[in-house]
PDB file of N, CA and C in Angstrom:
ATOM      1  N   UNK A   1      -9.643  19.106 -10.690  1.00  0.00           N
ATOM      2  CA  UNK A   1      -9.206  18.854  -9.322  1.00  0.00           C
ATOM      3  C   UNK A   1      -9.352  17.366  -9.036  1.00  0.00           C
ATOM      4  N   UNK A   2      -8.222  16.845  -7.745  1.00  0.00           N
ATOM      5  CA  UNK A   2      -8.906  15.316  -7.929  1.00  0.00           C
ATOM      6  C   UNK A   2      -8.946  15.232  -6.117  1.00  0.00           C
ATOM      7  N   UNK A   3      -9.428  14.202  -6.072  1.00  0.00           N
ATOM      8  CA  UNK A   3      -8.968  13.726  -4.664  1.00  0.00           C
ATOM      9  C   UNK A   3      -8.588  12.504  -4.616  1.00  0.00           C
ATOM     10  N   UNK A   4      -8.036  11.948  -3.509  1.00  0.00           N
ATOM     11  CA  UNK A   4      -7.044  11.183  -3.345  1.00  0.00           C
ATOM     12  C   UNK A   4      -7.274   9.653  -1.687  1.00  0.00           C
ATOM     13  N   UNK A   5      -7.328   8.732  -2.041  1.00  0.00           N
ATOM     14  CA  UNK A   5      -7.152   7.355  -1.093  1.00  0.00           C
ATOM     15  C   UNK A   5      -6.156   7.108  -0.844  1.00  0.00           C
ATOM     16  N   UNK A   6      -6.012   7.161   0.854  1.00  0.00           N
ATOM     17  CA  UNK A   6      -4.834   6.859   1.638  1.00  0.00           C
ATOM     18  C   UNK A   6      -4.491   5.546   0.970  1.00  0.00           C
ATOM     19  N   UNK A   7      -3.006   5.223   0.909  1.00  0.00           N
ATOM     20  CA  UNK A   7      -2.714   3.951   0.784  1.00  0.00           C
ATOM     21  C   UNK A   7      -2.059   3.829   2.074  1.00  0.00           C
ATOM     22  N   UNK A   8      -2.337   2.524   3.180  1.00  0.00           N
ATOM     23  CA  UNK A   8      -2.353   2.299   4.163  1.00  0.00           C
ATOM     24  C   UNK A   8      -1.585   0.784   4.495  1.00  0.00           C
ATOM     25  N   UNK A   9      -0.598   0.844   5.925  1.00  0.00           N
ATOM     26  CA  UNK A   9      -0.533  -0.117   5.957  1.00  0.00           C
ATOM     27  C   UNK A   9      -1.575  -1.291   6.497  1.00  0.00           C
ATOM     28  N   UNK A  10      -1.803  -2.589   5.754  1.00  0.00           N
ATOM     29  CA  UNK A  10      -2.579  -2.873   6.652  1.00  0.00           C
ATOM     30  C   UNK A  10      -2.663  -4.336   7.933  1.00  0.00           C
ATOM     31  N   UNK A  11      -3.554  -4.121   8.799  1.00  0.00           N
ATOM     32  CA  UNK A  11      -3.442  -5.139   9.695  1.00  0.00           C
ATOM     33  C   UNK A  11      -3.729  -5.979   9.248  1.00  0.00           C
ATOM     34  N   UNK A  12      -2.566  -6.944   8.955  1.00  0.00           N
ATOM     35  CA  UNK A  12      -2.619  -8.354   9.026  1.00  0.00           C
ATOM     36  C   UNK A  12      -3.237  -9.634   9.247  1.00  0.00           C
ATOM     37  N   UNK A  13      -2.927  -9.527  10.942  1.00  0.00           N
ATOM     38  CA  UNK A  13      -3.069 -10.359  12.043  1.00  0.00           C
ATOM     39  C   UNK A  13      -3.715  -9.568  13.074  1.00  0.00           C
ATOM     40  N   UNK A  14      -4.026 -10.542  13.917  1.00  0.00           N
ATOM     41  CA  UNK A  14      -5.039  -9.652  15.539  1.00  0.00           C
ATOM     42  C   UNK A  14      -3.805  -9.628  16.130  1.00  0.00           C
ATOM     43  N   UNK A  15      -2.848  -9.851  15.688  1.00  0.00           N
ATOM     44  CA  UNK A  15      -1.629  -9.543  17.184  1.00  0.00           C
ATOM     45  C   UNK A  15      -0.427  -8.703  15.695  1.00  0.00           C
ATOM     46  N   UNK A  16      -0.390  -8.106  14.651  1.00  0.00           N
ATOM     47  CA  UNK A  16       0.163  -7.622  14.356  1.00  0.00           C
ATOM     48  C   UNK A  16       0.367  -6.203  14.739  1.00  0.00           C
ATOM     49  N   UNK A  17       1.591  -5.572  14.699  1.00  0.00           N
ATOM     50  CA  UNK A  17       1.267  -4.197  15.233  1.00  0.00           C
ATOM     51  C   UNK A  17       1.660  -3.227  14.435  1.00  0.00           C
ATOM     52  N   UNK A  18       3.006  -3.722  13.517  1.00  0.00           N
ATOM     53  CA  UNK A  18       3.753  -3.854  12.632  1.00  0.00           C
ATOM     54  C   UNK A  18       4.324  -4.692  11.407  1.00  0.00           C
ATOM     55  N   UNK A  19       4.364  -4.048  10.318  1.00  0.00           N
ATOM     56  CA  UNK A  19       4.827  -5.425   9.288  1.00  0.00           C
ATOM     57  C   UNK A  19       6.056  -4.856   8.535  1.00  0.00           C
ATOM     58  N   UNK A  20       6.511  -5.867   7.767  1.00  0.00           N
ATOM     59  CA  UNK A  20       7.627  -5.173   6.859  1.00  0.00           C
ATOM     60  C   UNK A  20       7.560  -4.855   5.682  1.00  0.00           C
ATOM     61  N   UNK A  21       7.170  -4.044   4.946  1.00  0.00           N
ATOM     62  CA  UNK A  21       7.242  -3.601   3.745  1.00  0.00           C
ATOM     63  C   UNK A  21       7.778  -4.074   2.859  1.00  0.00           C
ATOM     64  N   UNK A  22       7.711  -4.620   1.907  1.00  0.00           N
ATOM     65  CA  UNK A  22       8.492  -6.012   1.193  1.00  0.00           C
ATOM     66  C   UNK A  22       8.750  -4.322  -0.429  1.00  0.00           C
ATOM     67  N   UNK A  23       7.979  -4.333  -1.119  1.00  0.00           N
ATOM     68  CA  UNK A  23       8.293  -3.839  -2.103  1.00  0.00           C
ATOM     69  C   UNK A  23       7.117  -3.465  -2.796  1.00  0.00           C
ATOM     70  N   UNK A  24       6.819  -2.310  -3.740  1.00  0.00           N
ATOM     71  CA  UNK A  24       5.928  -1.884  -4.507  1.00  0.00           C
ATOM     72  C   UNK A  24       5.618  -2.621  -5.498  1.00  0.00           C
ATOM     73  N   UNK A  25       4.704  -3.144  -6.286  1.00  0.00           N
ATOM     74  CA  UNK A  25       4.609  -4.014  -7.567  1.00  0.00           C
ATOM     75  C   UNK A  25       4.245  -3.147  -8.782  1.00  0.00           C
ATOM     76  N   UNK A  26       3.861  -1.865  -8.337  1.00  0.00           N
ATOM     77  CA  UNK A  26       3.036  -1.141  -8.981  1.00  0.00           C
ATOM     78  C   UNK A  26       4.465   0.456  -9.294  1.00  0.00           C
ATOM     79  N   UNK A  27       4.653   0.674 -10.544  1.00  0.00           N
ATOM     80  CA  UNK A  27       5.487   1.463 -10.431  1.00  0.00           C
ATOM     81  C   UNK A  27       4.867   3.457 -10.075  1.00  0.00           C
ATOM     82  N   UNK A  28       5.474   3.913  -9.591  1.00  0.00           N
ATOM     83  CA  UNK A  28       4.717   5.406  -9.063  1.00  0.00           C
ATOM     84  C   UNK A  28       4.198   6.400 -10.537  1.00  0.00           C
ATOM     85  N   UNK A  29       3.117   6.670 -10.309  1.00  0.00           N
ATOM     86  CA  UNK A  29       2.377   7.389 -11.556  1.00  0.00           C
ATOM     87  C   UNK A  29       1.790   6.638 -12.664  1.00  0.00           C
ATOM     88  N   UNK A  30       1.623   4.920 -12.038  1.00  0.00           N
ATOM     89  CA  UNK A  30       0.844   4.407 -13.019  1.00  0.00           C
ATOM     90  C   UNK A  30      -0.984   4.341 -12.829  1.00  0.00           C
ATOM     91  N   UNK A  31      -1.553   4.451 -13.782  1.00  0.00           N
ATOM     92  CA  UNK A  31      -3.164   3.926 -13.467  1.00  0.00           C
ATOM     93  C   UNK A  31      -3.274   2.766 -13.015  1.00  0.00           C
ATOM     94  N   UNK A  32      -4.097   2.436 -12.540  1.00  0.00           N
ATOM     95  CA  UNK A  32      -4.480   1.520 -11.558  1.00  0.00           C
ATOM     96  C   UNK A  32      -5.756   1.074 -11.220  1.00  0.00           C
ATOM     97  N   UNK A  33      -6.432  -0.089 -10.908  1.00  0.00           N
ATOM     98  CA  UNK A  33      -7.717  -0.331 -11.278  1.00  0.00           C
ATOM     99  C   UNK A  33      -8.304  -0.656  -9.713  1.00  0.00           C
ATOM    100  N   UNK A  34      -9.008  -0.918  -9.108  1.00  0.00           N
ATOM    101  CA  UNK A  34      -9.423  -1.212  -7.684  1.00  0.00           C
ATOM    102  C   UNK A  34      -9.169  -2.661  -7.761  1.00  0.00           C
ATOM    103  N   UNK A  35      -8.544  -3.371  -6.569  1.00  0.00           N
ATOM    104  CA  UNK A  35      -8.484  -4.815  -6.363  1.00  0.00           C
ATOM    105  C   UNK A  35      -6.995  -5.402  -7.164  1.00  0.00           C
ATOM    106  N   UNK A  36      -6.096  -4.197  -7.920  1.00  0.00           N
ATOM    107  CA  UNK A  36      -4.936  -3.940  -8.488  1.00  0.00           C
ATOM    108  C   UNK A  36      -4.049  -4.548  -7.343  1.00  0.00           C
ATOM    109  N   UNK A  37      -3.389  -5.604  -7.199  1.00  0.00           N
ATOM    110  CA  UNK A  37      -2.508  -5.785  -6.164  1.00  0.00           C
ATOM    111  C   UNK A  37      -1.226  -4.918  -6.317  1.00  0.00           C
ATOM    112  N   UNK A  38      -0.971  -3.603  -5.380  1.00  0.00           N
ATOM    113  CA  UNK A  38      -0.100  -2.422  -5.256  1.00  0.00           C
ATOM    114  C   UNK A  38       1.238  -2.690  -4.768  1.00  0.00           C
ATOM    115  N   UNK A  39       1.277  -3.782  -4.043  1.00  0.00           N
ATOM    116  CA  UNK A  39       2.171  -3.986  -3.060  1.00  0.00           C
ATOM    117  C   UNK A  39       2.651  -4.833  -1.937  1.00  0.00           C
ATOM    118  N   UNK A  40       3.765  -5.476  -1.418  1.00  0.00           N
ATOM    119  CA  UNK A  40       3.671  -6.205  -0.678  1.00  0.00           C
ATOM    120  C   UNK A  40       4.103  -6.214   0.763  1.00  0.00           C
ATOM    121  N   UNK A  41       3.761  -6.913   1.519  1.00  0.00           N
ATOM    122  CA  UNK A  41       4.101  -7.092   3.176  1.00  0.00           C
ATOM    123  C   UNK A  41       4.374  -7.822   3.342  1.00  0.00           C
ATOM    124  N   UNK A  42       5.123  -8.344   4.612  1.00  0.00           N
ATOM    125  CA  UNK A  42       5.637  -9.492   5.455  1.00  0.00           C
ATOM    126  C   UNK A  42       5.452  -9.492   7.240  1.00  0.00           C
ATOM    127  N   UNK A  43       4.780 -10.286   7.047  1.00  0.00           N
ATOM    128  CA  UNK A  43       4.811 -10.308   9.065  1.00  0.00           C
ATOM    129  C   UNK A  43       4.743 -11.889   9.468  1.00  0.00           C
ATOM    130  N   UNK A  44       5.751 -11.571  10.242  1.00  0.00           N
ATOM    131  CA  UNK A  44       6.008 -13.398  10.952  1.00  0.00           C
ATOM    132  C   UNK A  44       6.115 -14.414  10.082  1.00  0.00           C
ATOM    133  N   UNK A  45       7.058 -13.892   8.934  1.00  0.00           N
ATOM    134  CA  UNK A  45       7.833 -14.738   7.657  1.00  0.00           C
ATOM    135  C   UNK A  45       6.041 -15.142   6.776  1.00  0.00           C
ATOM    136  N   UNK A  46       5.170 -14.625   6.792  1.00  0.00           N
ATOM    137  CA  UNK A  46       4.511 -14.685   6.507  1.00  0.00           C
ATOM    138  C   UNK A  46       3.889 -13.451   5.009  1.00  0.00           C
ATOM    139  N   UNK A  47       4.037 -14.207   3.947  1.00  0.00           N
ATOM    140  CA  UNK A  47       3.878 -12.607   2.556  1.00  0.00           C
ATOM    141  C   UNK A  47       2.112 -12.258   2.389  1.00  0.00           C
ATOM    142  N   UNK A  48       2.086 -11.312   2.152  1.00  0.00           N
ATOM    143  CA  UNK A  48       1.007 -10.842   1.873  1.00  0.00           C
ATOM    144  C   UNK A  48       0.999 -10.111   0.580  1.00  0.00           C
ATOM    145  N   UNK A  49       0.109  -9.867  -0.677  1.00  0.00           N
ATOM    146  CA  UNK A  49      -0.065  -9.039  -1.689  1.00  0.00           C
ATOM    147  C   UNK A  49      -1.115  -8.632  -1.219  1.00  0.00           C
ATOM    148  N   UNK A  50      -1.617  -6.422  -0.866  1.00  0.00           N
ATOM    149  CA  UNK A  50      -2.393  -5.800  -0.963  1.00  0.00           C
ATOM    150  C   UNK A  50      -2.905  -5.277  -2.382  1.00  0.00           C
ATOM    151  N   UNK A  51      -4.213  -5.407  -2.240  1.00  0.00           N
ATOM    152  CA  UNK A  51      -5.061  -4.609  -3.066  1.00  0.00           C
ATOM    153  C   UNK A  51      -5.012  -3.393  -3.244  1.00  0.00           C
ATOM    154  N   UNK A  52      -5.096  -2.304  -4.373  1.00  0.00           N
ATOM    155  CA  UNK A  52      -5.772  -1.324  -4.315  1.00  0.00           C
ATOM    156  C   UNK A  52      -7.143  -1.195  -3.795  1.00  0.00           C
ATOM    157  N   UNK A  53      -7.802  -0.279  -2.971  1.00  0.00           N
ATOM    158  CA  UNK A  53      -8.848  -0.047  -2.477  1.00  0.00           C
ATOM    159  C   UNK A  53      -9.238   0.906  -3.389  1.00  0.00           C
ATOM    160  N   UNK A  54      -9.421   1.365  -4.610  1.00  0.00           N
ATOM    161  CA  UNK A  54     -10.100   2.136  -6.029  1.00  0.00           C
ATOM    162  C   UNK A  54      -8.884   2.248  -7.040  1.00  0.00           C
ATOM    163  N   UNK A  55      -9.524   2.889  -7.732  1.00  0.00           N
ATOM    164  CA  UNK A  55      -8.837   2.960  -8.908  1.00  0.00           C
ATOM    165  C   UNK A  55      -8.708   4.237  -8.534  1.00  0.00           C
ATOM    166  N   UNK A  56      -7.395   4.564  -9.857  1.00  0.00           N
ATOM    167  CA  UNK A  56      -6.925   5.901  -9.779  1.00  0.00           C
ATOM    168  C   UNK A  56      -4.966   5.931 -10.483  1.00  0.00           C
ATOM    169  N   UNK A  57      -4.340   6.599  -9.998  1.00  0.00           N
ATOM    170  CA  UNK A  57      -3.014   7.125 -10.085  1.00  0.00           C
ATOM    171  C   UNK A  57      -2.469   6.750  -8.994  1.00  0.00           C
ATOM    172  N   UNK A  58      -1.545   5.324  -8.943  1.00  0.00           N
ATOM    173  CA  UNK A  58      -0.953   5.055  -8.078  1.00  0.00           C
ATOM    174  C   UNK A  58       0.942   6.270  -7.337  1.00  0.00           C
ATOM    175  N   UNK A  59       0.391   7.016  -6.199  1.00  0.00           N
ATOM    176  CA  UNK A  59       1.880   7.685  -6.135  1.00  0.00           C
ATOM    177  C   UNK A  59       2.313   6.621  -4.769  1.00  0.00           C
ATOM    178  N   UNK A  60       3.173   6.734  -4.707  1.00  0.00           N
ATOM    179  CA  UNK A  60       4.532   5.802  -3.952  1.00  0.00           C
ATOM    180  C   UNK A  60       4.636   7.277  -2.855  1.00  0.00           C
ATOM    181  N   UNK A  61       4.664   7.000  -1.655  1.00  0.00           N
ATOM    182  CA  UNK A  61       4.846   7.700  -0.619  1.00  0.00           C
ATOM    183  C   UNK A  61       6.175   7.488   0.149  1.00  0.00           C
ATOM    184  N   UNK A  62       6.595   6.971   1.327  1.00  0.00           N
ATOM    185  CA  UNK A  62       8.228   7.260   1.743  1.00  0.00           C
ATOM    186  C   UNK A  62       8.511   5.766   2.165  1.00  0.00           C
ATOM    187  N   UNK A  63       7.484   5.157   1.367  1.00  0.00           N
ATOM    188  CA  UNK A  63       8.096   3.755   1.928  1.00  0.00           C
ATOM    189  C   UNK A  63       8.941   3.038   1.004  1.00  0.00           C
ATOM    190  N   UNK A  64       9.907   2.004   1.514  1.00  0.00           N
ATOM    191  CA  UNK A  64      11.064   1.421   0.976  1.00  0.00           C
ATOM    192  C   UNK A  64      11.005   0.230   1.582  1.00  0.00           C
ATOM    193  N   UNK A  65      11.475  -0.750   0.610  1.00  0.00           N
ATOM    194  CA  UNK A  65      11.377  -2.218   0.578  1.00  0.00           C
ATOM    195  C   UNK A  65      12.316  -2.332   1.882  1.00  0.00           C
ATOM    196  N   UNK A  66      12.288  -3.517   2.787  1.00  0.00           N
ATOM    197  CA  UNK A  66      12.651  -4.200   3.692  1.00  0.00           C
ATOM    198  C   UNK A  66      12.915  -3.209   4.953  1.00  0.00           C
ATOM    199  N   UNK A  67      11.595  -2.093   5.308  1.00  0.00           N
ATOM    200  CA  UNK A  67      11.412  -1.557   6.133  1.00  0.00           C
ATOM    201  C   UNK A  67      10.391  -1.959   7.070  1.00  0.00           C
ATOM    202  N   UNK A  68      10.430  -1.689   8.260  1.00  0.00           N
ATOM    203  CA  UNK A  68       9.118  -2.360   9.226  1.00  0.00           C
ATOM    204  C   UNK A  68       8.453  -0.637   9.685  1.00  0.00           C
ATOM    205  N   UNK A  69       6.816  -0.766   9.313  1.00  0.00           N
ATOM    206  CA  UNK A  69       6.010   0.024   9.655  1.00  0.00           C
ATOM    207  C   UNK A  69       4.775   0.232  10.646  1.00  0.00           C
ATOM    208  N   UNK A  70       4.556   0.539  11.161  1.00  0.00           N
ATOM    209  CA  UNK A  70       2.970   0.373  12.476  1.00  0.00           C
ATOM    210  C   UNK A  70       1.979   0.409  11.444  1.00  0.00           C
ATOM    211  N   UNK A  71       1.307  -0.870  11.844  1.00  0.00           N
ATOM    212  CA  UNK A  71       0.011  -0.642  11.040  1.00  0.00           C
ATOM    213  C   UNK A  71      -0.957   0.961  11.091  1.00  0.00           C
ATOM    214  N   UNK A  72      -1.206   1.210   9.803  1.00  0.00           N
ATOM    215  CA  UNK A  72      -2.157   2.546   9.883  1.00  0.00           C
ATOM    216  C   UNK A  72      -1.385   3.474   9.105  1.00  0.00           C
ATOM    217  N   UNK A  73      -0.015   2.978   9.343  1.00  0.00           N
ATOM    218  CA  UNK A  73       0.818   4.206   8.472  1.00  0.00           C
ATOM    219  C   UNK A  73       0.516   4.480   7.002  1.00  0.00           C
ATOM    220  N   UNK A  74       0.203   5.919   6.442  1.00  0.00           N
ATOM    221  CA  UNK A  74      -0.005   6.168   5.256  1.00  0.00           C
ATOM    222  C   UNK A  74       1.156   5.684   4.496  1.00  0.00           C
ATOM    223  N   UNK A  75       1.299   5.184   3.504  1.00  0.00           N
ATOM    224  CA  UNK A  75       2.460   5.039   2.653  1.00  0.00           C
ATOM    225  C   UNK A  75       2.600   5.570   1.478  1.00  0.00           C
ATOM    226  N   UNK A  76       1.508   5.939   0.970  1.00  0.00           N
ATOM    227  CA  UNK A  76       0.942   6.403  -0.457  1.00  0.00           C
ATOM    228  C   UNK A  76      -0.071   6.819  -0.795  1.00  0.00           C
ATOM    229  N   UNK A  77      -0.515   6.819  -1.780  1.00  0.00           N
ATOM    230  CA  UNK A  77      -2.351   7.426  -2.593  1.00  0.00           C
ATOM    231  C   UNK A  77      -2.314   6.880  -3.544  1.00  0.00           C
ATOM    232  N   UNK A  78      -3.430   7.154  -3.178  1.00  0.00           N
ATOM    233  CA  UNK A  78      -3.984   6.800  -5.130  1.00  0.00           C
ATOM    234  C   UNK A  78      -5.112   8.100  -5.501  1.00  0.00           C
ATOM    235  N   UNK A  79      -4.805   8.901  -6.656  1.00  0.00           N
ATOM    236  CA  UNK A  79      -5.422  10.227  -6.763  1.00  0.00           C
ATOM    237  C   UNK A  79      -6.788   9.461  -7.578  1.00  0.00           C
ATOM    238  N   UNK A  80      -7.559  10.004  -7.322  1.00  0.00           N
ATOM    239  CA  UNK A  80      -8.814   9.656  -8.106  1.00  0.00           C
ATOM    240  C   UNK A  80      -9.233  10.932  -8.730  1.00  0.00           C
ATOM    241  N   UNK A  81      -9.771  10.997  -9.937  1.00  0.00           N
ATOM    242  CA  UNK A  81     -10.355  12.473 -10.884  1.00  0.00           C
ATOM    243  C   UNK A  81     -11.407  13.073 -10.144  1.00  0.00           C
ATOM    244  N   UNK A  82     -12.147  13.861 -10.249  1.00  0.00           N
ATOM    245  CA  UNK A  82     -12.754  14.659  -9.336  1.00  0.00           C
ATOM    246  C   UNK A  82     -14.020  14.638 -10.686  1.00  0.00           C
TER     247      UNK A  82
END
């Protein structure tokens, strides 16, 4: 059995509310190590590369490159072994 870490969008900025989803770096069903940069954002022409927050099995959730999301939104997981 495993369980599983939200992959999340995250806040940015103190005045972000929303960002844009730039693109995955990480392809869906690969291993993945904690501090793994997964993915990227954009807010106020400004790029960001996120971290993985653990290791595990990166899955890709319903997000798509050059979409804008509310911070908090789940986007994905990462399954960890149990």
């Amino acid at each position: 059995m495993s369980d599983y870490v939200a992959v999340k969008i995250p806040k940015i900025s103190m005045s972000a509310e929303e960002v844009l989803f730039v693109e995955w770096l990480v392809e869906d069903g690969v291993p993945i190590g904690e501090g793994d940069v997964i993915y990227s954002v954009e807010t106020d022409k400004v790029g960001t590369e996120v971290e993985a927050a653990t290791s595990g099995v990166l899955r890709h959730g319903t997000a798509v490159g050059d979409e804008t999301y509310a911070v908090g939104t789940e986007i994905g997981r990462i399954e960890r072994a149990a």
